[in-house]
N, C-alpha and C. Protein backbone atom coordinates (compact mmCIF):
# COMPACT_ATOMS: atom_id res chain seq x y z
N UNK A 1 116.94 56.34 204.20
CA UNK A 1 116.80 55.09 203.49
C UNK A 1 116.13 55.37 202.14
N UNK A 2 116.42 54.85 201.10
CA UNK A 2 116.20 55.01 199.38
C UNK A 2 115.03 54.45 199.29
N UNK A 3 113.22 54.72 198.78
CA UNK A 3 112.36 54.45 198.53
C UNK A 3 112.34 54.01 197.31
N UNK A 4 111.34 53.57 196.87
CA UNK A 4 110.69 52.87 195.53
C UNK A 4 110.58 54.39 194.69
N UNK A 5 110.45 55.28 194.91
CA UNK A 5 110.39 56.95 194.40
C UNK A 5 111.09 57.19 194.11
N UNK A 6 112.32 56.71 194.85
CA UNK A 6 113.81 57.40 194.06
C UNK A 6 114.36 56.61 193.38
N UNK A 7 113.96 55.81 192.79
CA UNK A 7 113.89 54.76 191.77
C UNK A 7 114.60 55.48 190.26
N UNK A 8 115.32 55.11 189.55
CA UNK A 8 115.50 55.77 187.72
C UNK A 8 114.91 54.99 186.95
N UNK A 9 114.41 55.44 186.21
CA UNK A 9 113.89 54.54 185.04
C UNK A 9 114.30 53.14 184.69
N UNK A 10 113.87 52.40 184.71
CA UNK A 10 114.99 50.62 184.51
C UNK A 10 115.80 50.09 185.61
N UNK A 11 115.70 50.99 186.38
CA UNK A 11 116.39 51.01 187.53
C UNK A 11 115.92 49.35 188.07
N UNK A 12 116.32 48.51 189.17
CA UNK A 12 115.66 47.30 189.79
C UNK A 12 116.32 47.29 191.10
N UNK A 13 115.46 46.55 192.40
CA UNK A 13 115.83 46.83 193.70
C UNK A 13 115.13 46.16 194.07
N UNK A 14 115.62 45.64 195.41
CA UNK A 14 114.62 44.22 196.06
C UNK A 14 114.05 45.37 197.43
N UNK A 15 112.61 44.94 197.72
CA UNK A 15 112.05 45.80 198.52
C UNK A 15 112.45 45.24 199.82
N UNK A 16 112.70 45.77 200.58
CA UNK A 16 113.51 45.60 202.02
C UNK A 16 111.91 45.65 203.52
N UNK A 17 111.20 46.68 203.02
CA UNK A 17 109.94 47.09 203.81
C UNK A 17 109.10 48.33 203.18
N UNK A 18 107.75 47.65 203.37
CA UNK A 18 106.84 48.96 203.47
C UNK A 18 106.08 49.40 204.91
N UNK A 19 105.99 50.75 204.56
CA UNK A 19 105.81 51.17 206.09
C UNK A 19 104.36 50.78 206.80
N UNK A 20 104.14 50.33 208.14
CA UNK A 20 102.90 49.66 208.17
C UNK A 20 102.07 51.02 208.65
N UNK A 21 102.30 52.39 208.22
CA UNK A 21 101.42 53.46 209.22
C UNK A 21 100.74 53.46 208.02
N UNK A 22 101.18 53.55 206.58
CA UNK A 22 100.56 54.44 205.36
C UNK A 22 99.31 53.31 205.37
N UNK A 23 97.75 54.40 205.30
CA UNK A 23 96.77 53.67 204.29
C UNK A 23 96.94 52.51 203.30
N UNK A 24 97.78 52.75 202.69
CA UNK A 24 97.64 51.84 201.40
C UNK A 24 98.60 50.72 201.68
N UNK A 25 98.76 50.39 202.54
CA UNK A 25 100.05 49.24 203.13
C UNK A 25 99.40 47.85 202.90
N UNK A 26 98.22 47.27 203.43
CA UNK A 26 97.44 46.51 202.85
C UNK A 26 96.87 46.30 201.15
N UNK A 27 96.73 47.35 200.78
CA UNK A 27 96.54 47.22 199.48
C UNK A 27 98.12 46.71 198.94
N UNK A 28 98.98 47.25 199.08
CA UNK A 28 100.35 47.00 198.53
C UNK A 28 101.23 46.03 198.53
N UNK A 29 100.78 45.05 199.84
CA UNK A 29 100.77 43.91 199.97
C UNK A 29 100.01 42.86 198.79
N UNK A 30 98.54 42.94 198.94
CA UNK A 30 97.78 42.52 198.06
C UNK A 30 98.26 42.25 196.76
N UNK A 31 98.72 43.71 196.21
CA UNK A 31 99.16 43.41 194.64
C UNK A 31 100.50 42.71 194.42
N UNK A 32 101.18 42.56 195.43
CA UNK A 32 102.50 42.22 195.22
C UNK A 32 104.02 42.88 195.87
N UNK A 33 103.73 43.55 196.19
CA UNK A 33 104.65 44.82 196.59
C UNK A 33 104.91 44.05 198.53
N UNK A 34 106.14 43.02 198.07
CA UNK A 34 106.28 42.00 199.42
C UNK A 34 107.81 41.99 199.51
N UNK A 35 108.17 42.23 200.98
CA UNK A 35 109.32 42.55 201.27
C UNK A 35 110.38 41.21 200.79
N UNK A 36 111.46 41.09 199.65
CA UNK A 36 112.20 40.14 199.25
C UNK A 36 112.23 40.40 197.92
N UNK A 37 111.08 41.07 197.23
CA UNK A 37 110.86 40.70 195.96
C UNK A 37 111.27 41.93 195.33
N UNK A 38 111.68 41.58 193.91
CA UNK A 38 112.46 42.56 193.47
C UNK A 38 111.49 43.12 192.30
N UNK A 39 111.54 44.54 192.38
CA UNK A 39 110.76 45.78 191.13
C UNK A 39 111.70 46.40 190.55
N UNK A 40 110.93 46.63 189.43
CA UNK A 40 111.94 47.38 188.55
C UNK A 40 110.76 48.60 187.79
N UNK A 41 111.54 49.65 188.12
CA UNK A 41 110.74 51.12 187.53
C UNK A 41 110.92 51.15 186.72
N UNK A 42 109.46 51.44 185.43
CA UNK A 42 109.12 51.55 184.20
C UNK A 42 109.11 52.29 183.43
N UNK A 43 108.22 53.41 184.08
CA UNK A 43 108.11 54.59 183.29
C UNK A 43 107.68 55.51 184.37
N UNK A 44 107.78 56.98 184.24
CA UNK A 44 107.31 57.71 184.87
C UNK A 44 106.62 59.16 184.03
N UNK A 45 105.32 59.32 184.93
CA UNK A 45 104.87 60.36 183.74
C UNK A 45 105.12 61.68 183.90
N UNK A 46 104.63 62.78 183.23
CA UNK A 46 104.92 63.85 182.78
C UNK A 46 105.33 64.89 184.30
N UNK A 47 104.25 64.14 185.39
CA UNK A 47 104.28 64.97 186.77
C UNK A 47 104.72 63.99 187.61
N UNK A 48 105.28 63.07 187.07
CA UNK A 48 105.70 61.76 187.62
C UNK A 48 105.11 61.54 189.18
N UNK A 49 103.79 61.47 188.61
CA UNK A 49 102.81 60.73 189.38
C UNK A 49 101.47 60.22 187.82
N UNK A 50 101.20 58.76 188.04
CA UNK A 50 101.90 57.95 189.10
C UNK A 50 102.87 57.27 188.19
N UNK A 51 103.91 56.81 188.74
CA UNK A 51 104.72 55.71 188.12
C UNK A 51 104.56 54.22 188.12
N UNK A 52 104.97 53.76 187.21
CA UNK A 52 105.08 52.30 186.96
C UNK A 52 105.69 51.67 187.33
N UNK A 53 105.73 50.14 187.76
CA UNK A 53 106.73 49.43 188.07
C UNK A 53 106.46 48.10 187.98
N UNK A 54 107.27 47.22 187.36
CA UNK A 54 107.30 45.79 186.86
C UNK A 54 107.85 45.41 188.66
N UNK A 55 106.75 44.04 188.55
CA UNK A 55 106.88 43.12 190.06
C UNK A 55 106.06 41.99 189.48
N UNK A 56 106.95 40.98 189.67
CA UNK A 56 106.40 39.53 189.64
C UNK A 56 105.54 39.23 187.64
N UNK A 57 106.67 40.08 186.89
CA UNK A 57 106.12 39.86 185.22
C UNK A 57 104.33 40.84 185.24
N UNK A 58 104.12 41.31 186.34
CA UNK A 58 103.03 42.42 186.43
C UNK A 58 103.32 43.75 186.08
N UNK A 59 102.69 44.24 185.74
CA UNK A 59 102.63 46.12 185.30
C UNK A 59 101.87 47.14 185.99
N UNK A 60 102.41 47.42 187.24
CA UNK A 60 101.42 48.33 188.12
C UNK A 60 101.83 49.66 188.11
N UNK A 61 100.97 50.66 188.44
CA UNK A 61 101.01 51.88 188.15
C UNK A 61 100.13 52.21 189.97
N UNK A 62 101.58 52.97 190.53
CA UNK A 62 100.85 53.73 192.17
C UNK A 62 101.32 54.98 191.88
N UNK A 63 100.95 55.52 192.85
CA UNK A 63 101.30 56.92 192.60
C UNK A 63 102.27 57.23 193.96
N UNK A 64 103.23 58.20 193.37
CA UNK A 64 104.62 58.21 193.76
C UNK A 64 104.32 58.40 195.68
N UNK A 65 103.21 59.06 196.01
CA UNK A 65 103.49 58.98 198.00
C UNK A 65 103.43 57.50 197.94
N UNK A 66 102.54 56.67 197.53
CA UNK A 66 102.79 55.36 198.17
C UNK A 66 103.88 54.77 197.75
N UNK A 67 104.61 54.86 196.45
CA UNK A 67 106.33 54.31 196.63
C UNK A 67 106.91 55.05 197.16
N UNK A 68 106.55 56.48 198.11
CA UNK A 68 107.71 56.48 199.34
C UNK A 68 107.95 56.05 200.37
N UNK A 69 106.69 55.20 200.12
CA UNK A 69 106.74 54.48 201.59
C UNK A 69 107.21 52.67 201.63
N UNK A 70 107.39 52.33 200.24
CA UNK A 70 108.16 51.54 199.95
C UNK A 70 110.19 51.61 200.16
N UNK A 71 110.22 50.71 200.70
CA UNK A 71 112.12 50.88 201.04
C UNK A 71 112.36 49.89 200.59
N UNK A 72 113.80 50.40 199.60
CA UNK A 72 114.27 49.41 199.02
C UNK A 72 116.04 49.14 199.46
């Protein structure tokens, strides 16, 4: 299944699930990162960690293990 990681630049995708084992699953909820809603990858840096991603007209920046645990 295709994560929030394998994302391209400008790319956009409605999140389907995040996984409830990872640490940061609660946090990811919190900011926005809710199964229906659609992100779109921004930028990614030089070690492409962490990357960006537009959700809900917001600008968040995780670092790429926790968008693999995003499914889109």
């Amino acid at each position: 299944m295709k994560t929030a990681a394998d994302l391209k630049v400008n790319e956009t995708a409605i999140i389907k699930r995040i996984d409830r084992s990872h640490p940061s699953y609660r946090r990811l909820l919190e900011i926005g990162f809710t199964p229906g809603q659609e992100i779109t990858l921004l930028n990614r840096t030089l070690f492409n960690d962490p990357i960006s991603f537009s959700i809900r007209g917001t600008i968040f920046a995780i670092r790429k293990e926790e968008a693999s645990h995003i499914f889109i």
